[in-house]
Protein backbone atom coordinates (compact mmCIF):
# COMPACT_ATOMS: atom_id res chain seq x y z
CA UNK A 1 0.00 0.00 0.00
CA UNK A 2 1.37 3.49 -1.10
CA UNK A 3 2.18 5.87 2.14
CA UNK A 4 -0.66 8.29 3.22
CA UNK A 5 -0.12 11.93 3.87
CA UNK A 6 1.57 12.29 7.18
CA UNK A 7 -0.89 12.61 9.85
CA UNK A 8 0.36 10.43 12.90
CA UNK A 9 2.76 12.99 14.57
CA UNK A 10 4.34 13.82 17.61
CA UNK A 11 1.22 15.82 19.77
CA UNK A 12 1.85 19.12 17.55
CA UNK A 13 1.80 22.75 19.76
CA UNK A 14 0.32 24.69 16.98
CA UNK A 15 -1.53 24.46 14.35
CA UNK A 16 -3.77 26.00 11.52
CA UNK A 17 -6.95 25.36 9.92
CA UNK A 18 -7.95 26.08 6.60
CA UNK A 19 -11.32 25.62 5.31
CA UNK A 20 -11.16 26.86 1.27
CA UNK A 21 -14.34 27.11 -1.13
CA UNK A 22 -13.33 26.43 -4.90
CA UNK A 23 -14.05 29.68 -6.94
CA UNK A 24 -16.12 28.54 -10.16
CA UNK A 25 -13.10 29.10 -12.23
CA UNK A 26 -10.68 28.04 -10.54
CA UNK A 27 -10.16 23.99 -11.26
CA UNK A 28 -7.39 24.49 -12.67
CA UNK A 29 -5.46 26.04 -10.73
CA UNK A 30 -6.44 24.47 -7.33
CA UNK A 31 -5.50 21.21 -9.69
CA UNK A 32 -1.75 22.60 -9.80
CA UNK A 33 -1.38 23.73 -6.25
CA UNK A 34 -2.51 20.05 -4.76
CA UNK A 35 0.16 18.60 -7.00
CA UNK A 36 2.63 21.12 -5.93
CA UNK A 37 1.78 20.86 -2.18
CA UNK A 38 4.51 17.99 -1.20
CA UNK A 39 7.11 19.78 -2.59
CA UNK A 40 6.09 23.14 -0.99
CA UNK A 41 5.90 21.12 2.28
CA UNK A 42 8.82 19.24 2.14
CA UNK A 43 10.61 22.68 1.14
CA UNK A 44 9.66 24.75 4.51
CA UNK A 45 10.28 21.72 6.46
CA UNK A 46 13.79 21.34 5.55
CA UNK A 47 14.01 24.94 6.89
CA UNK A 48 13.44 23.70 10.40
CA UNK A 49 13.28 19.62 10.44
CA UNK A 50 12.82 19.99 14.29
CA UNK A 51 9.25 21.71 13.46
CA UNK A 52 8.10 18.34 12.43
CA UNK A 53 5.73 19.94 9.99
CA UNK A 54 3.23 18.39 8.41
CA UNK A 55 0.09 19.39 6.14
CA UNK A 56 -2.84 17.47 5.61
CA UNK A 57 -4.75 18.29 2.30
CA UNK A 58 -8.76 16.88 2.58
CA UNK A 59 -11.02 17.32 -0.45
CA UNK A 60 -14.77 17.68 -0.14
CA UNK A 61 -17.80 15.78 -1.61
CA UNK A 62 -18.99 18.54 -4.02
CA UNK A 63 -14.91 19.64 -4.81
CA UNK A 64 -13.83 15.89 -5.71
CA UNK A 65 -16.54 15.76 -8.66
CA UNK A 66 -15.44 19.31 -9.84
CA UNK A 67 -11.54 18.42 -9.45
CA UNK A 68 -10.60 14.78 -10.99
CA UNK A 69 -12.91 12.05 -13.15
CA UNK A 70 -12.64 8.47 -12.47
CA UNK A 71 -13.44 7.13 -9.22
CA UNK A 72 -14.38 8.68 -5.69
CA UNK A 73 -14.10 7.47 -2.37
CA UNK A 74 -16.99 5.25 -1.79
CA UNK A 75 -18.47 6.96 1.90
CA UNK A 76 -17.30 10.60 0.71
CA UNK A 77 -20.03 12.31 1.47
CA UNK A 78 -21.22 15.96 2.86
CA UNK A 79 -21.81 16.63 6.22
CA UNK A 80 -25.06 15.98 7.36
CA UNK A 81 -25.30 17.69 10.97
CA UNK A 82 -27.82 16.74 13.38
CA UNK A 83 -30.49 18.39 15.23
CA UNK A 84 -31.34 17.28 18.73
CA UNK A 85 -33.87 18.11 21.15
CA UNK A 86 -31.45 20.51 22.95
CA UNK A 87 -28.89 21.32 20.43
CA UNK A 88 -28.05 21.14 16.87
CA UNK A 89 -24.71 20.28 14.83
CA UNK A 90 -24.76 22.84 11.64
CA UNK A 91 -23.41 21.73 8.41
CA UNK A 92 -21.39 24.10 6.79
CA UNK A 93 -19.81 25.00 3.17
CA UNK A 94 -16.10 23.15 2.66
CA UNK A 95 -14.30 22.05 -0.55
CA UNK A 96 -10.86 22.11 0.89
CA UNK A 97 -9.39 21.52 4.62
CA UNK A 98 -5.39 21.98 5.35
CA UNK A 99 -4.68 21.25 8.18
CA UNK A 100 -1.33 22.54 9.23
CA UNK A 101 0.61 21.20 12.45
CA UNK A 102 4.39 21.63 13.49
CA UNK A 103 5.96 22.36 16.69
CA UNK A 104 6.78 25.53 15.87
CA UNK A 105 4.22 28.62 14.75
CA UNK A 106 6.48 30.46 12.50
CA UNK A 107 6.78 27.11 9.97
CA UNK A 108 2.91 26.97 9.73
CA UNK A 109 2.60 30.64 9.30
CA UNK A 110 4.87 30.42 6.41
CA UNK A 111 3.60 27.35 4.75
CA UNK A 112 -0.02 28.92 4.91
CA UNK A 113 0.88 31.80 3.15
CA UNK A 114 3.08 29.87 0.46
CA UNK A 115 0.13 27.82 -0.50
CA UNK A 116 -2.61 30.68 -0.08
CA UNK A 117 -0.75 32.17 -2.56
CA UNK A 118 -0.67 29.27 -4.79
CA UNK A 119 -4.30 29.11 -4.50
CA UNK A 120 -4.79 32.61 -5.43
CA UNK A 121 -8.07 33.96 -6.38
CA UNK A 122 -9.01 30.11 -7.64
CA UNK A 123 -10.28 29.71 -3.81
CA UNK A 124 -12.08 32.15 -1.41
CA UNK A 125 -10.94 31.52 2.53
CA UNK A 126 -14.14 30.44 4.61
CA UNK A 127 -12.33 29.89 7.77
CA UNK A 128 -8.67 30.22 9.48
CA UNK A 129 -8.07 28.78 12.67
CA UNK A 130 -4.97 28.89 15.06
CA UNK A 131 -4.81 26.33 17.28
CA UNK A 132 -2.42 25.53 20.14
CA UNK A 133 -1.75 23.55 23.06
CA UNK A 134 -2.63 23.96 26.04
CA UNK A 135 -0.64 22.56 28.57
CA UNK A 136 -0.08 19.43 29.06
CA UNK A 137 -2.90 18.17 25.94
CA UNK A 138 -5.76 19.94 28.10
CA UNK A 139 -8.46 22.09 26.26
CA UNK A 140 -9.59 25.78 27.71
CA UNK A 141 -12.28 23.47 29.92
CA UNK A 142 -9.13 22.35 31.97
CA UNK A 143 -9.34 18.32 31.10
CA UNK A 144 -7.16 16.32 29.47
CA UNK A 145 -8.15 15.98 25.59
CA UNK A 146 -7.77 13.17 23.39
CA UNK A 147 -6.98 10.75 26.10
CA UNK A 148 -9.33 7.66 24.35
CA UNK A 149 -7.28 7.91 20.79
CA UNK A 150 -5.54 4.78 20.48
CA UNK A 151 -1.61 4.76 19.56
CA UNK A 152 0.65 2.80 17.56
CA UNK A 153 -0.36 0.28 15.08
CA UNK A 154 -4.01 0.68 16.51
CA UNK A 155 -3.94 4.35 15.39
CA UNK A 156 -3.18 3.71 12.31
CA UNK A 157 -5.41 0.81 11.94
CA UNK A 158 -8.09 3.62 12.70
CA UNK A 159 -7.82 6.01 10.60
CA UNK A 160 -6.49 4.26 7.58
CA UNK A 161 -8.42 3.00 4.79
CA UNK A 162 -7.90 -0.62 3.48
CA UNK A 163 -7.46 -2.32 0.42
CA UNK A 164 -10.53 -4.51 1.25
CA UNK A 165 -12.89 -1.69 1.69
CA UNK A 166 -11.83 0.70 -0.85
CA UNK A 167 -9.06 -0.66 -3.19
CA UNK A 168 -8.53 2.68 -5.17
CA UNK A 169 -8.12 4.85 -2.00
CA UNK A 170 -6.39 2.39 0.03
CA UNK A 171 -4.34 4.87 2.32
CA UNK A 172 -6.40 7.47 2.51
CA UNK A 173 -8.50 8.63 5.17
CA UNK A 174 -11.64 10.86 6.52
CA UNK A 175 -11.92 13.66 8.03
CA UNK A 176 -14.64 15.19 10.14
CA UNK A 177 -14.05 18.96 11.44
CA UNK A 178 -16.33 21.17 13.69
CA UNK A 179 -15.42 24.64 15.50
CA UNK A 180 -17.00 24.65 18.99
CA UNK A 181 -17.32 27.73 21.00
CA UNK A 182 -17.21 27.22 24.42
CA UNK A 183 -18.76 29.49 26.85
CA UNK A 184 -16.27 29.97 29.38
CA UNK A 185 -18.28 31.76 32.44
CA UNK A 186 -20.88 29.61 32.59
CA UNK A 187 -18.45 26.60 32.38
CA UNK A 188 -16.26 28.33 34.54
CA UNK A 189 -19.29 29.37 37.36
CA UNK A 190 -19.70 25.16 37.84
CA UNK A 191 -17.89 23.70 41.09
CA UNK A 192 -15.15 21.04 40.25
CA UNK A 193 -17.27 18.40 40.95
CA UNK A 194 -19.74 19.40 38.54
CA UNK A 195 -17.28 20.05 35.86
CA UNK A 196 -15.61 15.87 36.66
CA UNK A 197 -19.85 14.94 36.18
CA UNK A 198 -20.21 16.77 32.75
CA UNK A 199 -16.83 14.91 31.33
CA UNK A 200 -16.93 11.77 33.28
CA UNK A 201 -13.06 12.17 35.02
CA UNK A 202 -11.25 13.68 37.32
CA UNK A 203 -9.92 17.18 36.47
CA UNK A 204 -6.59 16.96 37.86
CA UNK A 205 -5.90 13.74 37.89
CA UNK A 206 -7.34 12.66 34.41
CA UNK A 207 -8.64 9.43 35.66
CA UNK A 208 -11.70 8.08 34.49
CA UNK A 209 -14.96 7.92 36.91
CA UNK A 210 -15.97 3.80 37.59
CA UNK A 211 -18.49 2.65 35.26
CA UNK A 212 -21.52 3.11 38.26
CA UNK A 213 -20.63 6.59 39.53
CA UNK A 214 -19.94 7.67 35.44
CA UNK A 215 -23.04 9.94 34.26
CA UNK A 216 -25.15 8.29 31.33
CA UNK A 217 -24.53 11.67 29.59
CA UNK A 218 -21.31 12.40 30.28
CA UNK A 219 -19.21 13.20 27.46
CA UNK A 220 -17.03 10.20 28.30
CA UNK A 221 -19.72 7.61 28.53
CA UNK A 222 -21.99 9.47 25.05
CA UNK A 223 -18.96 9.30 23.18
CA UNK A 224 -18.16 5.48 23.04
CA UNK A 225 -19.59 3.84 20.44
CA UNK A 226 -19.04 -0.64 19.53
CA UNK A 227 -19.32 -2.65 16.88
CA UNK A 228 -22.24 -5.76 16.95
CA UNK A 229 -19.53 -7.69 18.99
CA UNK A 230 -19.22 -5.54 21.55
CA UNK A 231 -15.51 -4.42 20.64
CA UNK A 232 -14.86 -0.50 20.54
CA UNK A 233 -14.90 1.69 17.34
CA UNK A 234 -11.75 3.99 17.31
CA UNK A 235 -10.81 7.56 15.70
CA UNK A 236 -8.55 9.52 16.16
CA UNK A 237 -9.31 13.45 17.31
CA UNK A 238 -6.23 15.82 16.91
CA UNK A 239 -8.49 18.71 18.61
CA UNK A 240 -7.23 21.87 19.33
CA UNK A 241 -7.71 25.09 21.61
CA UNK A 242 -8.29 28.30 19.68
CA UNK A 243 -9.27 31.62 20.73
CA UNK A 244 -8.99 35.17 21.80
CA UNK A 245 -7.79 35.75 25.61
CA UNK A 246 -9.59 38.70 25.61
CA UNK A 247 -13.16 38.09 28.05
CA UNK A 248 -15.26 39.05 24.92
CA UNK A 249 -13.52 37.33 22.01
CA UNK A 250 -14.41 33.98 20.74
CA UNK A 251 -12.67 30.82 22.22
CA UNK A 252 -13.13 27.28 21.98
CA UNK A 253 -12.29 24.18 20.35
CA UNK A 254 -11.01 22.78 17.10
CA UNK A 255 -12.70 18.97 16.44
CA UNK A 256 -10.47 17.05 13.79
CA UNK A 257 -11.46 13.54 13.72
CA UNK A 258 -9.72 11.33 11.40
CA UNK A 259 -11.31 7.77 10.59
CA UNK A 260 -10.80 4.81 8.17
CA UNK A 261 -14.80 4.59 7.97
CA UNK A 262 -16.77 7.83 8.35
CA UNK A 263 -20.01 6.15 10.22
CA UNK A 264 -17.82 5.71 13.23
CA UNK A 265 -17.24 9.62 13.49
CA UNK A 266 -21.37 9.85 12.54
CA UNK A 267 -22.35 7.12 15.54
CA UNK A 268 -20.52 8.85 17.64
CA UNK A 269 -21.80 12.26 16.92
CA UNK A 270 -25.12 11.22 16.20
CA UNK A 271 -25.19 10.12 19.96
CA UNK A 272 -23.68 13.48 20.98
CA UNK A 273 -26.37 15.84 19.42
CA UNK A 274 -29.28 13.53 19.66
CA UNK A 275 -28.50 10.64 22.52
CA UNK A 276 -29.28 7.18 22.36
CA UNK A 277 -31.71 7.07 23.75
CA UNK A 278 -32.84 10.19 22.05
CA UNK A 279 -32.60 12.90 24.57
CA UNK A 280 -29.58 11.32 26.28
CA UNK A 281 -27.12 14.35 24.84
CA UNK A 282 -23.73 14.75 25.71
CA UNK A 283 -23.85 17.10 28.78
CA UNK A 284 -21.23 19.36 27.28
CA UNK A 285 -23.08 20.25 24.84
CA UNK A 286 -24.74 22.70 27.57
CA UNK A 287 -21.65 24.28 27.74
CA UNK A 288 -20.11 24.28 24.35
CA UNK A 289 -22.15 25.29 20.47
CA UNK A 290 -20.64 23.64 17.23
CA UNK A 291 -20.83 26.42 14.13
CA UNK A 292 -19.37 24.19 11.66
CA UNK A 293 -19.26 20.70 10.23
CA UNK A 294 -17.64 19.54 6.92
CA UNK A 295 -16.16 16.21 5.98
CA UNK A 296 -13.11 15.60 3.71
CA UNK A 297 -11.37 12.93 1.88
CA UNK A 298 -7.01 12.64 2.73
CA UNK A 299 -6.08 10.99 -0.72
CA UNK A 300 -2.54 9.31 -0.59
CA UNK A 301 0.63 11.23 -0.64
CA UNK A 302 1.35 9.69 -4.32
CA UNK A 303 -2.19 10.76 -5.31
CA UNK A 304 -1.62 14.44 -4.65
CA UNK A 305 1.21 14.04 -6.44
CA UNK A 306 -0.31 12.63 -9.81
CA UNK A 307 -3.65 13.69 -9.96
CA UNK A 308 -5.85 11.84 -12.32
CA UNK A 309 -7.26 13.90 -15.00
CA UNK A 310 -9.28 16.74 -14.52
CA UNK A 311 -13.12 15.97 -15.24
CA UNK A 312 -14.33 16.96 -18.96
CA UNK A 313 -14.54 20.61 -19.57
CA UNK A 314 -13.36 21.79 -16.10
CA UNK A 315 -11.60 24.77 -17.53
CA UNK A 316 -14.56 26.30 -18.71
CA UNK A 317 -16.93 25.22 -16.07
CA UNK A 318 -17.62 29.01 -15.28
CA UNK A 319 -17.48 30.42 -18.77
CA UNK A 320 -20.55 29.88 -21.29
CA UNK A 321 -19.65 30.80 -24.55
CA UNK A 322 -20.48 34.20 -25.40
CA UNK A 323 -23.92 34.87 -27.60
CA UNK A 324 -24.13 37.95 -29.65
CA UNK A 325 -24.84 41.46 -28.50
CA UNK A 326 -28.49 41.98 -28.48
CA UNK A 327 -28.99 44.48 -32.09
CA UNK A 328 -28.92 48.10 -31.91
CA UNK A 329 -32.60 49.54 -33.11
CA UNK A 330 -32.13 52.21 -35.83
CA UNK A 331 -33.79 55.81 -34.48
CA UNK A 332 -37.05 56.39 -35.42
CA UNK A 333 -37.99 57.80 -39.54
CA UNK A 334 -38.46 61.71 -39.12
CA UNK A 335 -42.09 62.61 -40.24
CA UNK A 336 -42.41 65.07 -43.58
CA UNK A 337 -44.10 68.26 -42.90
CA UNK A 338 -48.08 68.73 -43.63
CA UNK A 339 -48.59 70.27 -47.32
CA UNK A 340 -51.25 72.62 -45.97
CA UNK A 341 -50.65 73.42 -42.24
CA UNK A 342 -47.57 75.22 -41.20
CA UNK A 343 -44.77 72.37 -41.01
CA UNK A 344 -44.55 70.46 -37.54
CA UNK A 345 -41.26 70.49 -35.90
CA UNK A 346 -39.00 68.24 -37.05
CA UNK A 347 -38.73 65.49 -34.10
CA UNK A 348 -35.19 64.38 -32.57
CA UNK A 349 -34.33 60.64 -33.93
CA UNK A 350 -34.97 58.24 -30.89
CA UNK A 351 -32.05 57.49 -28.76
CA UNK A 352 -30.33 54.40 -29.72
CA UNK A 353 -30.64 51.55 -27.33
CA UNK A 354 -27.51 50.44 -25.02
CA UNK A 355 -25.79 47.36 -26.61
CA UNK A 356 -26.52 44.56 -23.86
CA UNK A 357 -23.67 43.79 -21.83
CA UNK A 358 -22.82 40.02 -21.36
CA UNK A 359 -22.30 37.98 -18.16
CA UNK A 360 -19.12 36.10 -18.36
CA UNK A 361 -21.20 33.25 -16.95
CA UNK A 362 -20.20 33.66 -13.29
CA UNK A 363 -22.22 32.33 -10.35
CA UNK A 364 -20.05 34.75 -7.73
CA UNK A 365 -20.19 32.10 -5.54
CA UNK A 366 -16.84 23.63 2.90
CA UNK A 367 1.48 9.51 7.34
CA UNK A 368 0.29 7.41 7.28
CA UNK A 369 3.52 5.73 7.60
């Protein structure tokens, strides 16, 4: 199996998040900057190798049919969101993620711009992101994140796709990514003990609460999800801490979720929003409101690379051929004078009509070693 795009690292301390909408004529030249976008990384990195940088390019549903013909990944699909009882999980526009990691900000600064630049006007900028950690892995709640993702070969078991279930994107993996903002003083205005109850662990200690003291809707307990054997479903989240540290800016968290199967992220999510049983929602939820949701496809490293061919007539999706200008009407015939009353005045030819002016056609328009 070829090597995926490097997404197992080292716990990163910063990162940045790019969510990129294709501009309707810009195929092309997005086309160029994925194929360019190993080199560019492996260019900056060399810079600083002790950065450990690493970019993660994810294509959207809509994007992938726009970008290359032949075949798609077979549960690439758009986000759906949910809408519970309580709260809701929005679904928002995507056709490109990069997700940019390194231990160092300056090297993701720098790559971001390089291939922002690339990109040009062929993509408009939804969203940018900086994340960082926090301590020692904890989000701006305090607690420990990311403590269920498994490690080693069982990490990459999870989030990478096999040759069974998808033999042409073998490598590759999903990727699920909501922006939560988290409101800090009412989080912050709950006793210790109150906060352990909403997560399902100690604070401090990071140590998980016994299975009959453990709220039913904590966001431990919501968030486990098995297969019909009984054995657990694994992802891997490389969340991350974002905000302002002003009192009145926004602040939250950064959900990345990579899996080799979607559904996984969706059970899991599904049971957040919603609850199994319905109504059972994941008590953070009070505490915490996702404002975005797209899901992405990592192709292989040697994909980006060599991109299959672009779909018939992608150049020109945006440009409809040109009709002719709509005719010019001559002015109107002047009338002769009256042989036996004194001669009218002459009248002024009518003003010629405006030559139509033509839309170009625009619509103006979400390693694996």
């Amino acid at each position: 199996m070829a090597a995926g795009q490097t997404i197992l690292t080292v716990k990163s301390k910063y990162a940045i998040f790019l969510t990129l909408r294709i501009e309707p004529d810009g195929v092309t030249r997005v086309r160029d900057t994925l194929e360019g976008l190993t080199g560019r990384v492996r260019t900056v990195g060399s810079r600083d190798p002790e950065s450990r940088l690493s970019v993660i390019a994810g294509i959207g549903s809509d994007a992938w049919d726009r970008l290359f013909s032949g075949p798609r990944p077979r549960q690439l699909r758009p986000f759906k969101g949910y809408a519970g009882e309580v709260h809701t999980a929005p679904s928002t526009p995507g056709d490109i993620l990069l997700h940019i990691k390194a231990q160092t900000m300056d090297v993701c600064y720098e790559i971001g711009q390089i291939l922002t630049t690339d990109f040009g006007d062929s993509v408009r900028t939804l969203e940018e992101i900086h994340g960082f950690r926090y301590f020692d892995l904890r989000d701006l709640t305090g607690f420990v994140d990311g403590t269920e993702n498994p490690e080693g070969d069982a990490a990459l078991e999870a989030i990478t796709v096999s040759e069974s279930e998808d033999p042409a994107f073998a490598g590759g993996s999903y990727i699920t990514v909501q922006r939560y903002e988290t409101d800090m003083a009412k989080w912050n205005a709950l006793s210790v003990e109150q906060q352990e109850a909403v997560f399902g662990r100690t604070k401090s200690e990071n140590i998980e609460m016994d299975e009959d003291e453990k709220p039913i809707n904590s966001h431990i307990a919501v968030n486990q999800v098995e297969d019909a054997e009984g054995n657990q479903l694994q992802i891997v989240r490389d969340n991350m801490p974002y905000g302002n540290a002003s009192g009145t800016g926004i602040k939250g968290t950064y959900y990345i979720a990579y899996s080799k199967n979607p559904d996984i992220t969706d059970e899991m999510l599904e049971k957040m929003f919603i609850g199994d049983p319905p109504g059972n929602y994941d008590a953070l939820l009070d505490f915490t409101t996702a404002v975005t949701g797209c899901e992405f496809f990592a192709p292989r490293a040697d994909f980006l690379d060599d991109l299959p061919p672009a779909p018939a007539g992608a150049k020109s999706e945006s440009t409809a051929p040109a009709g002719p200008p709509s005719p010019v009407e001559p002015p109107s015939p002047v009338e002769p004078p009256s042989p036996v009353e004194p001669p009218s005045p002459v009248e002024p030819p009518s003003p010629v009509e405006p030559v139509e002016t033509l839309s170009d056609g625009s619509l103006g328009i979400g390693s694996l070693r």
